[in-house]
N, C-alpha and C. Protein backbone atom coordinates (compact mmCIF):
# COMPACT_ATOMS: atom_id res chain seq x y z
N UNK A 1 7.63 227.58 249.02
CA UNK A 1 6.50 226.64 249.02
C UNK A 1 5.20 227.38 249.26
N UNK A 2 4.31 226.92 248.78
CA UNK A 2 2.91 227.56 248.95
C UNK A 2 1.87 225.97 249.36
N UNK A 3 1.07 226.70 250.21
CA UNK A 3 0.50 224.82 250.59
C UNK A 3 -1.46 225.42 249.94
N UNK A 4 -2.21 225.14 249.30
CA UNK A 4 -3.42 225.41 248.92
C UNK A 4 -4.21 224.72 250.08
N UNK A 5 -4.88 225.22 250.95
CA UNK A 5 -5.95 224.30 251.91
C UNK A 5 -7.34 225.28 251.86
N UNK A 6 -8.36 224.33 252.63
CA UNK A 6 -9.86 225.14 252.90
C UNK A 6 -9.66 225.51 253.91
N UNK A 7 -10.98 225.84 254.43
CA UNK A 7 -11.33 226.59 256.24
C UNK A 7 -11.11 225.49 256.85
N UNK A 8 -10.30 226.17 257.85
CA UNK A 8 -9.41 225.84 258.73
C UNK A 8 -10.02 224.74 259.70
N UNK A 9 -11.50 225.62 259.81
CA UNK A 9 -12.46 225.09 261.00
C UNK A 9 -13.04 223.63 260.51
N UNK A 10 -13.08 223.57 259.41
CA UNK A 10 -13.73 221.74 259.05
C UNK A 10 -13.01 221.24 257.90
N UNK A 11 -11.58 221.80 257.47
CA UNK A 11 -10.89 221.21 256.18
C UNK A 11 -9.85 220.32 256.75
N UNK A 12 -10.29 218.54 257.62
CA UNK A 12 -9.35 217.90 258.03
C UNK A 12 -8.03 217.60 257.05
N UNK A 13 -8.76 216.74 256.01
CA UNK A 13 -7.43 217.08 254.92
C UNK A 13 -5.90 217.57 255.02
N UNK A 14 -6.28 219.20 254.87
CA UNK A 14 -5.70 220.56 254.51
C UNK A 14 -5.08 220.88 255.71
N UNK A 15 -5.63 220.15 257.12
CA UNK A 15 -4.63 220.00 258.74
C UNK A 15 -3.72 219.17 258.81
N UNK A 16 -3.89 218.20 257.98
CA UNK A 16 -2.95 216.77 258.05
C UNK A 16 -1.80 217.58 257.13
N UNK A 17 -1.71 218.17 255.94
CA UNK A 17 -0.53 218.37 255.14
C UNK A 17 -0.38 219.88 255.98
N UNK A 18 -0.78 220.88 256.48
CA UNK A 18 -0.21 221.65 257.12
C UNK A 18 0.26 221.34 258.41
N UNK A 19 0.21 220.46 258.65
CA UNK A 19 0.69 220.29 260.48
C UNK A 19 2.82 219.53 259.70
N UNK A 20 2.25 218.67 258.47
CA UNK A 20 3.75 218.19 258.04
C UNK A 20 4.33 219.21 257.23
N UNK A 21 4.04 220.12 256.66
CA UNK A 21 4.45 220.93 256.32
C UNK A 21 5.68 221.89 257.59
N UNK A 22 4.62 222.11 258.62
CA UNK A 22 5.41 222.60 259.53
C UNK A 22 6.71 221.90 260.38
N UNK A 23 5.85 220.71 260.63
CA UNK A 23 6.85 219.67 261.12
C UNK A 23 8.66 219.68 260.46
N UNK A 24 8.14 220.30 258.71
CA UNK A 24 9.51 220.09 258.12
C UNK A 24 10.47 220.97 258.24
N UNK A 25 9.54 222.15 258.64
CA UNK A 25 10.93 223.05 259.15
C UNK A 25 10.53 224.13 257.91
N UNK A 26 10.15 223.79 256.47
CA UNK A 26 9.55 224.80 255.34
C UNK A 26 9.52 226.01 255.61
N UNK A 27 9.34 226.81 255.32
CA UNK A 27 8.94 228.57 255.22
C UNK A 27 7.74 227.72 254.35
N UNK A 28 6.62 228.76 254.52
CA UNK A 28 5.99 228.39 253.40
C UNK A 28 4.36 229.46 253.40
N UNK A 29 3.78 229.56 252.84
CA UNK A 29 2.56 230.59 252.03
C UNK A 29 1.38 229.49 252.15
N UNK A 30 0.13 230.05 252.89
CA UNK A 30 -1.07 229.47 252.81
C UNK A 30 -1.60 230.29 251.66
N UNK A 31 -2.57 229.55 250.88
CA UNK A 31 -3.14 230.29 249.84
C UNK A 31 -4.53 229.41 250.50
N UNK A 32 -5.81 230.35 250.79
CA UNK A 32 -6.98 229.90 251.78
C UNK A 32 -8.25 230.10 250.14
N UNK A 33 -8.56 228.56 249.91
CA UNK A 33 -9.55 228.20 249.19
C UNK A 33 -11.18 228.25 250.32
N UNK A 34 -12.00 229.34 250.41
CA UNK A 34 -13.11 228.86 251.14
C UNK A 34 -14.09 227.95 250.37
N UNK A 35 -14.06 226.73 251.00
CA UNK A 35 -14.83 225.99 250.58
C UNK A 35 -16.62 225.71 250.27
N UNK A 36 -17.34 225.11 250.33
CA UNK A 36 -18.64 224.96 249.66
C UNK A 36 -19.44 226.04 249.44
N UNK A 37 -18.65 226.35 248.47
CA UNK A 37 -19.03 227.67 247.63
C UNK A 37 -18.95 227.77 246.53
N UNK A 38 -20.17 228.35 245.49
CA UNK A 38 -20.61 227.86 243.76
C UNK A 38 -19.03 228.17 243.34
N UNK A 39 -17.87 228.68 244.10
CA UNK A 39 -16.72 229.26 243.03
C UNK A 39 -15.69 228.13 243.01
N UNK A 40 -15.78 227.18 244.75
CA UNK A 40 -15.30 226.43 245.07
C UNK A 40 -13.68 225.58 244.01
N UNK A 41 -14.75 224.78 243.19
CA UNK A 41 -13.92 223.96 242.45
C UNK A 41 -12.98 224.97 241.46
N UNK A 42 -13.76 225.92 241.15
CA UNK A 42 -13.21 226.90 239.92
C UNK A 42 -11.63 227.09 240.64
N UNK A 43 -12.03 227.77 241.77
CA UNK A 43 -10.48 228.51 242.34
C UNK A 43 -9.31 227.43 242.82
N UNK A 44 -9.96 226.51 243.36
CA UNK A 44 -9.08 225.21 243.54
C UNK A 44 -8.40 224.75 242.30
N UNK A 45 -8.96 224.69 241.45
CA UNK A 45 -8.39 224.40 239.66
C UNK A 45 -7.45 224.90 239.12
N UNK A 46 -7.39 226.10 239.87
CA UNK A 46 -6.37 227.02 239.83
C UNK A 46 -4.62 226.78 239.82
N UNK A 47 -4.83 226.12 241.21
CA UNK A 47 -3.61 225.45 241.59
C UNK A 47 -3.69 223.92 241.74
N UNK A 48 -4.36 223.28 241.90
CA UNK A 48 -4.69 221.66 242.16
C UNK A 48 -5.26 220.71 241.28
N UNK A 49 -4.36 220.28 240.70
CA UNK A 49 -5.42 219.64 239.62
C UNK A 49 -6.45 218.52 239.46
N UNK A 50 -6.20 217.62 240.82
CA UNK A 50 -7.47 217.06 241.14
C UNK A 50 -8.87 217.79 241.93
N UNK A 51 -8.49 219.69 241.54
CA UNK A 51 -9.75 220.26 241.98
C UNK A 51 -10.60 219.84 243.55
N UNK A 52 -8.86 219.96 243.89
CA UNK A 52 -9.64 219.56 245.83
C UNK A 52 -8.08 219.91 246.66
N UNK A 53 -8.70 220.26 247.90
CA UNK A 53 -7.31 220.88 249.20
C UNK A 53 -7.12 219.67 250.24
N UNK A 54 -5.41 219.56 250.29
CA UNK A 54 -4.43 220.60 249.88
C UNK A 54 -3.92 220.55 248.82
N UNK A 55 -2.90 220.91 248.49
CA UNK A 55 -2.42 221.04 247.54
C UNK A 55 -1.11 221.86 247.65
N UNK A 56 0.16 220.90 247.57
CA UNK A 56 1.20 222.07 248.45
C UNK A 56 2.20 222.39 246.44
N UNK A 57 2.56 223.24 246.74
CA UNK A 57 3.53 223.64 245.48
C UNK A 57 4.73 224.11 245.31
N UNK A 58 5.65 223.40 244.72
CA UNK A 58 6.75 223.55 245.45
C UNK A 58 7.31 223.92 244.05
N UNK A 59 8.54 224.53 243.86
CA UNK A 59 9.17 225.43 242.79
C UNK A 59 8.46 225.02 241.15
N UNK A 60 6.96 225.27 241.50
CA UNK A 60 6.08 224.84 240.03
C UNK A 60 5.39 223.92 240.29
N UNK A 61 5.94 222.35 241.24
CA UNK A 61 5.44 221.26 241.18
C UNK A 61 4.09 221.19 242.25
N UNK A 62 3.35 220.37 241.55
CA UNK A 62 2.24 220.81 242.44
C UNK A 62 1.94 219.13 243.08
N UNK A 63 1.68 219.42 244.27
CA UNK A 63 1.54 218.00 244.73
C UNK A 63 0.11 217.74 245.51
N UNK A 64 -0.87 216.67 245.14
CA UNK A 64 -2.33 216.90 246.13
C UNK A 64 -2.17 215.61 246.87
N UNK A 65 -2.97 215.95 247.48
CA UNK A 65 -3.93 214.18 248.46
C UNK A 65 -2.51 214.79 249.42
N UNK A 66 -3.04 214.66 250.64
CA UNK A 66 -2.91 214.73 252.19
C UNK A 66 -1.57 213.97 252.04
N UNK A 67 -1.80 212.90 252.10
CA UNK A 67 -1.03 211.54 252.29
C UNK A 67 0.58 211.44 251.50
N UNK A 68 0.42 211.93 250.15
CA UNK A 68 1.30 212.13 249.07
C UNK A 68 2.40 213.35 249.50
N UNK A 69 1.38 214.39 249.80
CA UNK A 69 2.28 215.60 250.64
C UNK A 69 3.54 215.08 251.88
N UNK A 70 2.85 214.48 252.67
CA UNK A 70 3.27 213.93 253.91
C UNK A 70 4.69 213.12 253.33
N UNK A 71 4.47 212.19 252.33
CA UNK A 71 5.58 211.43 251.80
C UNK A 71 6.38 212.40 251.04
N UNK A 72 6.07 212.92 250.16
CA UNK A 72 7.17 214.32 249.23
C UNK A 72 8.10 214.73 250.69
N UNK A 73 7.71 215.18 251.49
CA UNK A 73 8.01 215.98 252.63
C UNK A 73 9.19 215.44 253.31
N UNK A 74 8.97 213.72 253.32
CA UNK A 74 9.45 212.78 254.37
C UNK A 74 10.84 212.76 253.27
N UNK A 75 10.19 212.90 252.00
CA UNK A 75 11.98 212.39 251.40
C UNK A 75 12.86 213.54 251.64
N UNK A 76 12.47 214.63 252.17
CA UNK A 76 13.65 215.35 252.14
C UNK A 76 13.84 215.70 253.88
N UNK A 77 12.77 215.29 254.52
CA UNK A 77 12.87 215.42 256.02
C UNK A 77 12.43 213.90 256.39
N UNK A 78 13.35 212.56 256.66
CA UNK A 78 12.95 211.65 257.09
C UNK A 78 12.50 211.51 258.43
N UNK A 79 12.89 212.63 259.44
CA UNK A 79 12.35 212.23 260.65
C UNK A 79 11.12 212.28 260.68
N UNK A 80 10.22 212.91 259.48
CA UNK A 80 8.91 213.03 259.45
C UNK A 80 8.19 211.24 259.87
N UNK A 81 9.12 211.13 259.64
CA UNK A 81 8.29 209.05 259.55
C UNK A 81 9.18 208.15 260.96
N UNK A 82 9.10 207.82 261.39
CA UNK A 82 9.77 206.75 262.94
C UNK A 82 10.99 206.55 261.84
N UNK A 83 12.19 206.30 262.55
CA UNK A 83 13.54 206.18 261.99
C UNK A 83 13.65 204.72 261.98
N UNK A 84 13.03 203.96 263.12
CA UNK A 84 13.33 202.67 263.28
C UNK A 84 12.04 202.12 262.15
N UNK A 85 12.88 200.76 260.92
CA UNK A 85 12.06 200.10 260.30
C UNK A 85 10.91 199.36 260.80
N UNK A 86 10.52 199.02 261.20
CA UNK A 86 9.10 198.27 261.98
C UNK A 86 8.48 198.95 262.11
N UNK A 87 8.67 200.33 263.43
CA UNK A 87 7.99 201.39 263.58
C UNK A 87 7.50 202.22 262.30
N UNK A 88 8.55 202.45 261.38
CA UNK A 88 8.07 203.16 260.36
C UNK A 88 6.73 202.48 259.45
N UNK A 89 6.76 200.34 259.16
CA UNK A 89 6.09 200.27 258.64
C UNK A 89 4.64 200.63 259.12
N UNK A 90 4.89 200.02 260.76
CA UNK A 90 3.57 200.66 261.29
C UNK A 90 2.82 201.37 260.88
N UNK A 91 3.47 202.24 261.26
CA UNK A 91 2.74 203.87 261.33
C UNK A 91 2.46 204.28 259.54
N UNK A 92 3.17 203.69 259.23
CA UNK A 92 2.69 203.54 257.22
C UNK A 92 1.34 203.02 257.21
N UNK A 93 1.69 201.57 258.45
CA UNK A 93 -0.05 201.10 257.93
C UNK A 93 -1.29 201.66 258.66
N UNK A 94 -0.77 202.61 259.80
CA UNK A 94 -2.06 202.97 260.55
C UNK A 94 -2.40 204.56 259.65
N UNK A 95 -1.37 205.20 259.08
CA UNK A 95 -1.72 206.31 258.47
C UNK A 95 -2.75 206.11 256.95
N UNK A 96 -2.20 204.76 256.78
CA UNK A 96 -3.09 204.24 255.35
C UNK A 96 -4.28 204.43 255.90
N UNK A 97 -4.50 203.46 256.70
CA UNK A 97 -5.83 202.72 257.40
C UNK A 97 -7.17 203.98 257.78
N UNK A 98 -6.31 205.22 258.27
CA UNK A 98 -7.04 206.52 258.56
C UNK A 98 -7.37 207.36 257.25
N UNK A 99 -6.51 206.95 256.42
CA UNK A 99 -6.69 207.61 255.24
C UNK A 99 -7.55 207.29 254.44
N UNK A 100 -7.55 205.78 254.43
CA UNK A 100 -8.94 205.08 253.18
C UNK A 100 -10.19 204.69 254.47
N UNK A 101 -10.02 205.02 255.47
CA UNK A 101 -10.95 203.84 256.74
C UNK A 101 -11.60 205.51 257.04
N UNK A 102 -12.90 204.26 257.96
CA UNK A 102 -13.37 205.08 259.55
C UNK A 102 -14.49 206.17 258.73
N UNK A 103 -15.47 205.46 257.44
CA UNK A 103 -16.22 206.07 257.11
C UNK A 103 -17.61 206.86 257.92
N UNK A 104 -17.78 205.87 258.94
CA UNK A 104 -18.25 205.83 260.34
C UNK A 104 -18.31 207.31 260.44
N UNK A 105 -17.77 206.98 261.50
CA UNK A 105 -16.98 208.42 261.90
C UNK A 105 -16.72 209.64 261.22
N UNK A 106 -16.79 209.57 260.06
CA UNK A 106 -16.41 210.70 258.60
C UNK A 106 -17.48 211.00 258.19
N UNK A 107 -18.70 210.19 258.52
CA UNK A 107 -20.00 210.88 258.32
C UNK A 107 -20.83 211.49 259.30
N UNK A 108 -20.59 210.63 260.73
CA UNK A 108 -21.30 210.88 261.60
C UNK A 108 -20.43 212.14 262.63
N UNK A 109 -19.20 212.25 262.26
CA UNK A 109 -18.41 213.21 263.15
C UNK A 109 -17.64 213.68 262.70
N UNK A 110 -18.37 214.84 261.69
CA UNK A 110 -17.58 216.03 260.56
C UNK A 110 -16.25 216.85 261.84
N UNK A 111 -15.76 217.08 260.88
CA UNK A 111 -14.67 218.05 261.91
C UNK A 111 -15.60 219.88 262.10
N UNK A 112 -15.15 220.15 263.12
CA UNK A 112 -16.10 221.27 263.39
C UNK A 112 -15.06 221.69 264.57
N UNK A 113 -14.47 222.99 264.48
CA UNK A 113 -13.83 223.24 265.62
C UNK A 113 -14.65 224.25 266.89
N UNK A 114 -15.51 224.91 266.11
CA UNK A 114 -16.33 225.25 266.73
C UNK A 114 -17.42 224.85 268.03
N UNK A 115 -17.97 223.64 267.25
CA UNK A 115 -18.48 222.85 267.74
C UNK A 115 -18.39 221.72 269.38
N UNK A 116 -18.82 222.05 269.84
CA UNK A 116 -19.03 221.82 271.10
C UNK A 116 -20.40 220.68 271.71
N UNK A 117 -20.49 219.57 271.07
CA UNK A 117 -21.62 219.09 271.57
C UNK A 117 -21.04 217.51 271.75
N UNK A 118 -21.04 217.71 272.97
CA UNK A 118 -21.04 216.03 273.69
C UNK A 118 -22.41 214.62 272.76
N UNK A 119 -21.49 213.76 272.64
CA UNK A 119 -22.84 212.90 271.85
C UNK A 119 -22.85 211.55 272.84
N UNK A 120 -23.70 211.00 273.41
CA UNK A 120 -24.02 209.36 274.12
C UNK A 120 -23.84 208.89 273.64
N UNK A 121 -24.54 208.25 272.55
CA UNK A 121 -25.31 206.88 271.79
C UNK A 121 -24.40 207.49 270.50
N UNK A 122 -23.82 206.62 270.11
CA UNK A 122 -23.13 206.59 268.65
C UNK A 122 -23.69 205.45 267.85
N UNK A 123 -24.29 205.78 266.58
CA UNK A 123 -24.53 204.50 266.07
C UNK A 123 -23.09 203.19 265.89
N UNK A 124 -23.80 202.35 265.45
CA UNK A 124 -22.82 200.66 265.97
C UNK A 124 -21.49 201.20 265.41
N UNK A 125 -21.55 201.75 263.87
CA UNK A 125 -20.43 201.82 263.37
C UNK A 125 -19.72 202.75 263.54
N UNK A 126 -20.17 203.84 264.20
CA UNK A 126 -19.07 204.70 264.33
C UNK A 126 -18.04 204.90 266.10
N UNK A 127 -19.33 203.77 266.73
CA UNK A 127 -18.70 203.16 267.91
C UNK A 127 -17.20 202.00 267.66
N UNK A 128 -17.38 201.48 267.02
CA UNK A 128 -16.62 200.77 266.08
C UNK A 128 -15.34 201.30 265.48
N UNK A 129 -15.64 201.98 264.88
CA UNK A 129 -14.02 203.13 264.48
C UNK A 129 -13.71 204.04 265.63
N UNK A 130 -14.56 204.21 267.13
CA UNK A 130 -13.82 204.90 267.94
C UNK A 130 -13.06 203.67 268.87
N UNK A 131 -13.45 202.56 268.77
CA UNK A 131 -12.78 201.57 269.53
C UNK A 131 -11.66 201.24 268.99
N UNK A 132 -11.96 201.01 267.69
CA UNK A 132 -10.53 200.96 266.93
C UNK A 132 -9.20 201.42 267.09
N UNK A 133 -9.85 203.15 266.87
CA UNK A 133 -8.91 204.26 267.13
C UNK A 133 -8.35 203.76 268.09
N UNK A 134 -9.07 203.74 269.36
CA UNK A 134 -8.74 203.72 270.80
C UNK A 134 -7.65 203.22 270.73
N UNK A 135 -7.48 201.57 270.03
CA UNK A 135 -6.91 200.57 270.17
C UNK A 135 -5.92 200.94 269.56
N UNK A 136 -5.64 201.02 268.21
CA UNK A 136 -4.09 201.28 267.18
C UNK A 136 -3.60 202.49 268.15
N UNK A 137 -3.94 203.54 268.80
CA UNK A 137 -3.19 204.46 269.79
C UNK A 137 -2.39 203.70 271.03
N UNK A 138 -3.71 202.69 271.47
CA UNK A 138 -3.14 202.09 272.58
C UNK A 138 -1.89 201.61 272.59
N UNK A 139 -2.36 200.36 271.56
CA UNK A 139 -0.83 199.72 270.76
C UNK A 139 0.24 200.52 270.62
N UNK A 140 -0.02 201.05 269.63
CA UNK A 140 1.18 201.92 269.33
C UNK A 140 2.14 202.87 270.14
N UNK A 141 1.63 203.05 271.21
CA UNK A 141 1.93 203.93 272.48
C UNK A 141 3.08 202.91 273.22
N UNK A 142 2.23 201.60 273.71
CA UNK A 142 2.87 200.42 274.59
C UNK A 142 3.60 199.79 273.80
N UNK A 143 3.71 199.53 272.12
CA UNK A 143 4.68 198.81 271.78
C UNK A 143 5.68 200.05 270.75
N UNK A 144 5.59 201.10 270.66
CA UNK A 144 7.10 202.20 270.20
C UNK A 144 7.09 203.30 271.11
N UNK A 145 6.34 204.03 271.84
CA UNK A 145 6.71 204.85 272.50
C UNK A 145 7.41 205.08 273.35
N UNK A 146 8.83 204.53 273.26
CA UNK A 146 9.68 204.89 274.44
C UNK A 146 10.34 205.63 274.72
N UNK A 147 10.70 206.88 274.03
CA UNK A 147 11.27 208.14 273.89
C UNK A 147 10.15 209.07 273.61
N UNK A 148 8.79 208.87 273.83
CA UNK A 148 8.00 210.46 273.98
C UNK A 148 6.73 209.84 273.71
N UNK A 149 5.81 211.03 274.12
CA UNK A 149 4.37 211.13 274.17
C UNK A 149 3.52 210.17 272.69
N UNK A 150 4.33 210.53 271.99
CA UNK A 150 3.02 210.54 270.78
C UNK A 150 2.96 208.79 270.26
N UNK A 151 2.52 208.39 269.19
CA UNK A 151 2.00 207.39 268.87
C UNK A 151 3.26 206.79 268.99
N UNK A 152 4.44 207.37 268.04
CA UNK A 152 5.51 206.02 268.44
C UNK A 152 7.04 207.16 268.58
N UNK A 153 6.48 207.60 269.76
CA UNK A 153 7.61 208.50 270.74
C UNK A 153 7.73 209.86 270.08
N UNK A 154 8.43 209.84 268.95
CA UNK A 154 8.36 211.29 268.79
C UNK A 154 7.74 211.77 267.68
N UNK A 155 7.23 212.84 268.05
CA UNK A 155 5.73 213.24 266.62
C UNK A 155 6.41 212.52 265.21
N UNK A 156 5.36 212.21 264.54
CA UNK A 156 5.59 212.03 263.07
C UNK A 156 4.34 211.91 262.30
N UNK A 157 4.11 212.00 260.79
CA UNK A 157 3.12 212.09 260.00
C UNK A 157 1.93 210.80 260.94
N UNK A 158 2.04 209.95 261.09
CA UNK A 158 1.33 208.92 261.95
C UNK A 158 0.37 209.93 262.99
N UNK A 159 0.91 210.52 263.83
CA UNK A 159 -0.04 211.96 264.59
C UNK A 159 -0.98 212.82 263.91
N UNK A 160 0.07 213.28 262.58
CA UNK A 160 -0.69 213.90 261.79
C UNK A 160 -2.29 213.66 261.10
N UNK A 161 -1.62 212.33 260.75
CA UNK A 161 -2.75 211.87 260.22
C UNK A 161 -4.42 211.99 260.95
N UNK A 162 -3.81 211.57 262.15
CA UNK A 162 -4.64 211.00 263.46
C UNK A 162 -5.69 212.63 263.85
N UNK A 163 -4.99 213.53 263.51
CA UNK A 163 -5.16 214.99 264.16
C UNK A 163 -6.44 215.47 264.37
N UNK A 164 -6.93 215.23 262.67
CA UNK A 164 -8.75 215.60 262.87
C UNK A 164 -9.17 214.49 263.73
N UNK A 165 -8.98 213.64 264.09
CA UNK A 165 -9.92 212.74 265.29
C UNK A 165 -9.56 213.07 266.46
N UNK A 166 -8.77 213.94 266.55
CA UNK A 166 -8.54 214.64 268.02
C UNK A 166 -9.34 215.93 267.81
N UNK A 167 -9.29 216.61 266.89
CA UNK A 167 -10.70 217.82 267.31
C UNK A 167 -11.73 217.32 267.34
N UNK A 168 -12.09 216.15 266.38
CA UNK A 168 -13.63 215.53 266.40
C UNK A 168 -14.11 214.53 267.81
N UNK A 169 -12.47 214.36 268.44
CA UNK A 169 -12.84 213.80 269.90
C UNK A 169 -13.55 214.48 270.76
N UNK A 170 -12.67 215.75 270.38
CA UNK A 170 -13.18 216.97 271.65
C UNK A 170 -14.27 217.58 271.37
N UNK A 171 -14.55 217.81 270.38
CA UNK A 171 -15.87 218.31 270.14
C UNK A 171 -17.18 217.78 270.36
N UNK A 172 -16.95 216.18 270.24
CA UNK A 172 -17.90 215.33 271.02
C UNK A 172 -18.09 214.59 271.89
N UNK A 173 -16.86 214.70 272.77
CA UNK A 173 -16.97 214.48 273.50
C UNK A 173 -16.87 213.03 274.23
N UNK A 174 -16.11 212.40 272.91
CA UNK A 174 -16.09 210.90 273.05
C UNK A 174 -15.13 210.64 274.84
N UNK A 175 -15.16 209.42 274.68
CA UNK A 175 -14.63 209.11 276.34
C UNK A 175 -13.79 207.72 275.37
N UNK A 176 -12.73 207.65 276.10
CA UNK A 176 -11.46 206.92 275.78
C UNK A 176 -10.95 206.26 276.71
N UNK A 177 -10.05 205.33 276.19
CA UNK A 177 -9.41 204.31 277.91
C UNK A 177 -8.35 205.37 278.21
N UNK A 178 -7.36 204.73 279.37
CA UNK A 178 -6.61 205.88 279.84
C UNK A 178 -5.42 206.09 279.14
N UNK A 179 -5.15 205.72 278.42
CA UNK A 179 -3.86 205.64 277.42
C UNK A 179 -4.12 206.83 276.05
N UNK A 180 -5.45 206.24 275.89
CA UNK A 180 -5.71 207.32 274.43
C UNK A 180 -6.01 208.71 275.04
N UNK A 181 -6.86 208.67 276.12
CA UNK A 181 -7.22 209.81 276.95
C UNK A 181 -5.72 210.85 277.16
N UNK A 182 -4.89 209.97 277.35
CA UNK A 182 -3.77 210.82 277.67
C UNK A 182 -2.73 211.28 276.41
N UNK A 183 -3.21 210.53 275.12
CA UNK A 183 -2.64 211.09 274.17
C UNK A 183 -3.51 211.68 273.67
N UNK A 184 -4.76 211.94 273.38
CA UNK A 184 -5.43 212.64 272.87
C UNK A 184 -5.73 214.11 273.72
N UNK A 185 -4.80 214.29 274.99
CA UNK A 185 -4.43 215.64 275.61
C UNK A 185 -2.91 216.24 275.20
N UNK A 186 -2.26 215.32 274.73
CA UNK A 186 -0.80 215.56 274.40
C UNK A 186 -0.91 216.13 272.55
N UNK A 187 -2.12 215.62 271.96
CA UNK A 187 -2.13 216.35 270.88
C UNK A 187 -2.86 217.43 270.55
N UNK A 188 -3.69 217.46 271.20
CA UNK A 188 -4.69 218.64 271.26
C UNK A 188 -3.81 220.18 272.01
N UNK A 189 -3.05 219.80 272.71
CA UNK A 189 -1.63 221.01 273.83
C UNK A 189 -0.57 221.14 272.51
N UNK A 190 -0.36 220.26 271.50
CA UNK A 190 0.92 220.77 270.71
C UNK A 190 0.58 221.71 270.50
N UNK A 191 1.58 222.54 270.14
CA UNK A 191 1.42 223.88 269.76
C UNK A 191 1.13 224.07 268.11
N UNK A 192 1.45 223.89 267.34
CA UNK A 192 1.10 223.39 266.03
C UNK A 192 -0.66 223.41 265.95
N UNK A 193 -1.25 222.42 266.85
CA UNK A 193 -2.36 221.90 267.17
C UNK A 193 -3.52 223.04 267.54
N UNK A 194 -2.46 223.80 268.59
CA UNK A 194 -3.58 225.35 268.83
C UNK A 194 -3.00 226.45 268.20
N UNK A 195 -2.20 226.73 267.11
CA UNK A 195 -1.94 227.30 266.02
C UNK A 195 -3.71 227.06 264.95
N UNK A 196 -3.44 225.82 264.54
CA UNK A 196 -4.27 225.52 263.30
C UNK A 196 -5.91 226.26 264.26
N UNK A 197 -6.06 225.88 265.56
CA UNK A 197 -7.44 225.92 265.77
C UNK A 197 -7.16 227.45 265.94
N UNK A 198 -6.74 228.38 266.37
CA UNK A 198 -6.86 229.53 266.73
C UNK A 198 -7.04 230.24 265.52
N UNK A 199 -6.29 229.64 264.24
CA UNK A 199 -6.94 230.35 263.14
C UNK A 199 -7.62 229.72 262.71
N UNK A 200 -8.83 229.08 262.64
CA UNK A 200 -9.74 228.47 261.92
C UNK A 200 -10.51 229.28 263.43
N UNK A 201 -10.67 229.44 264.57
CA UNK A 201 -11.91 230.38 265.19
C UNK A 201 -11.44 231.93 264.56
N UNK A 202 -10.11 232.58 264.49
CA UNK A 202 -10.21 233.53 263.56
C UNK A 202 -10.79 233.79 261.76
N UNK A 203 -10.79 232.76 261.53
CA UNK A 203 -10.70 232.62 260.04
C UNK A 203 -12.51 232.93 260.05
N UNK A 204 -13.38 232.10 260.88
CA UNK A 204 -14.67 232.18 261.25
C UNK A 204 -15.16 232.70 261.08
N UNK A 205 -14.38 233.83 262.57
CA UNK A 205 -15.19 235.37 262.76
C UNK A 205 -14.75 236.23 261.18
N UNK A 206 -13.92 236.19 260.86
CA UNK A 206 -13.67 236.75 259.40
C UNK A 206 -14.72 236.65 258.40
N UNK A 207 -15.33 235.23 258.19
CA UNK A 207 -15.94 235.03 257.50
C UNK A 207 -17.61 235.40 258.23
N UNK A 208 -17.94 235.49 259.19
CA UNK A 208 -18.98 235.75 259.68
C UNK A 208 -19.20 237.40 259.58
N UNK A 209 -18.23 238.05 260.04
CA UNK A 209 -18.23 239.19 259.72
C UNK A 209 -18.20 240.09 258.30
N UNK A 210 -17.90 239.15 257.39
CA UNK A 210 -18.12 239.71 255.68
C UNK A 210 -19.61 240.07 255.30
C-alpha cells in the first residue's frame, strides 16, 4: 500500500486516512505531496485523480476522499467501525456530519500544529461548531463508551475523523466541559496522535531548512 498525503503540519484530511491506515494493521509507504505550491496539483495528478490528498493505493487501485479510505479499510478490518449496530450507525453519522459540517471552524481554525495561540472571542459560528463538538463527544462517551476512553469505547474511524479538532483544540486553546476535556487528552496522548505531530514538526524544520 502506498497512502499519497500533504504536510503533515496542516493536511487534516491526509491525518484522518493515515491514522486508519495504521489502525489497520497495513505496512504501508507515505508518498509526501508538499502542498500550496505552483507544482501542487501537477504531482498530486500523478497518483490521485481527483488531484487532491490522500489518496491511498492499493495493488494499482487508487482510492481518494478521507472518508472512502476509512470505509475500503473497514471492509477488510471491521473493527475499524464499533462492532455493535447502533453504535456503528452513530458514529457513521457523526463521521458524516464532520466530514460535510463545521465550516465555522474550517475557516476560522485551520489546522496548524505548530501553532500555539490561545483565542477568547470566537465568532457566533464557530462557537457553535465548538459546542456542538463538545456535545456529539459528550453523548457519545455517556451513551457507548463502556469498554474504553474514546468516543464509543474503543478507537475507531469516528476518533479519526474527530482528530484534526483535537490539534485545532490545542492550538487554540479552546476550553471544553469535563467529559470532552478528558477525551480530547486521551486523543492528543495516543500514540499514533504524537507519531503524526512529531513528523509534521520534523517535516517543518525540513522544509524550513531547504
Amino acid at each position: 500500500m502506498k497512502l499519497v498525503i500533504g504536510n503533515k503540519n496542516y493536511s487534516s484530511w491526509s491525518l484522518r486516512a493515515w491514522l486508519a491506515v495504521k489502525a489497520s494493521g497495513h505496512a504501508f509507504e507515505e508518498i509526501h505531496i508538499r502542498l500550496r505550491q505552483p507544482d501542487t496539483k501537477a504531482h498530486l495528478l500523478r497518483w490521485s485523480p481527483s488531484g487532491k490528498a490522500p489518496c491511498l493505493i492499493d495493488s494499482g487501485l487508487a482510492i481518494w476522499d478521507s472518508l472512502a479510505i476509512c470505509e475500503y479499510l473497514a471492509e477488510e478490518s471491521p473493527h475499524l467501525w464499533p462492532l455493535d449496530g447502533a453504535a456503528r450507525a452513530i458514529a457513521r453519522s457523526i463521521s458524516a456530519e464532520m466530514h460535510s459540517g463545521f465550516e465555522a471552524l474550517r475557516e476560522h481554525m485551520s489546522m496548524d500544529l505548530q501553532l500555539l495561540a490561545p483565542v477568547q472571542d470566537y465568532p457566533a459560528a464557530v462557537a457553535a461548531d465548538i459546542r456542538r463538538i463538545d456535545q456529539l463527544w459528550t453523548d457519545c462517551r455517556r451513551n457507548f463508551a463502556t469498554h474504553g476512553p474514546y468516543l464509543f469505547g474503543e478507537y475507531s474511524i469516528a476518533d479519526m475523523m474527530f482528530a484534526p479538532v483535537c490539534f485545532r483544540f490545542e492550538s487554540y486553546g479552546v476550553t471544553l466541559s469535563p467529559s470532552a476535556e478528558e477525551y480530547l487528552h486521551v486523543m492528543l496522548t495516543h500514540p499514533d496522535m504524537l507519531e503524526w505531530k512529531h513528523g509534521a514538526l520534523v517535516e517543518e524544520e525540513l522544509v524550513g531548512a531547504s
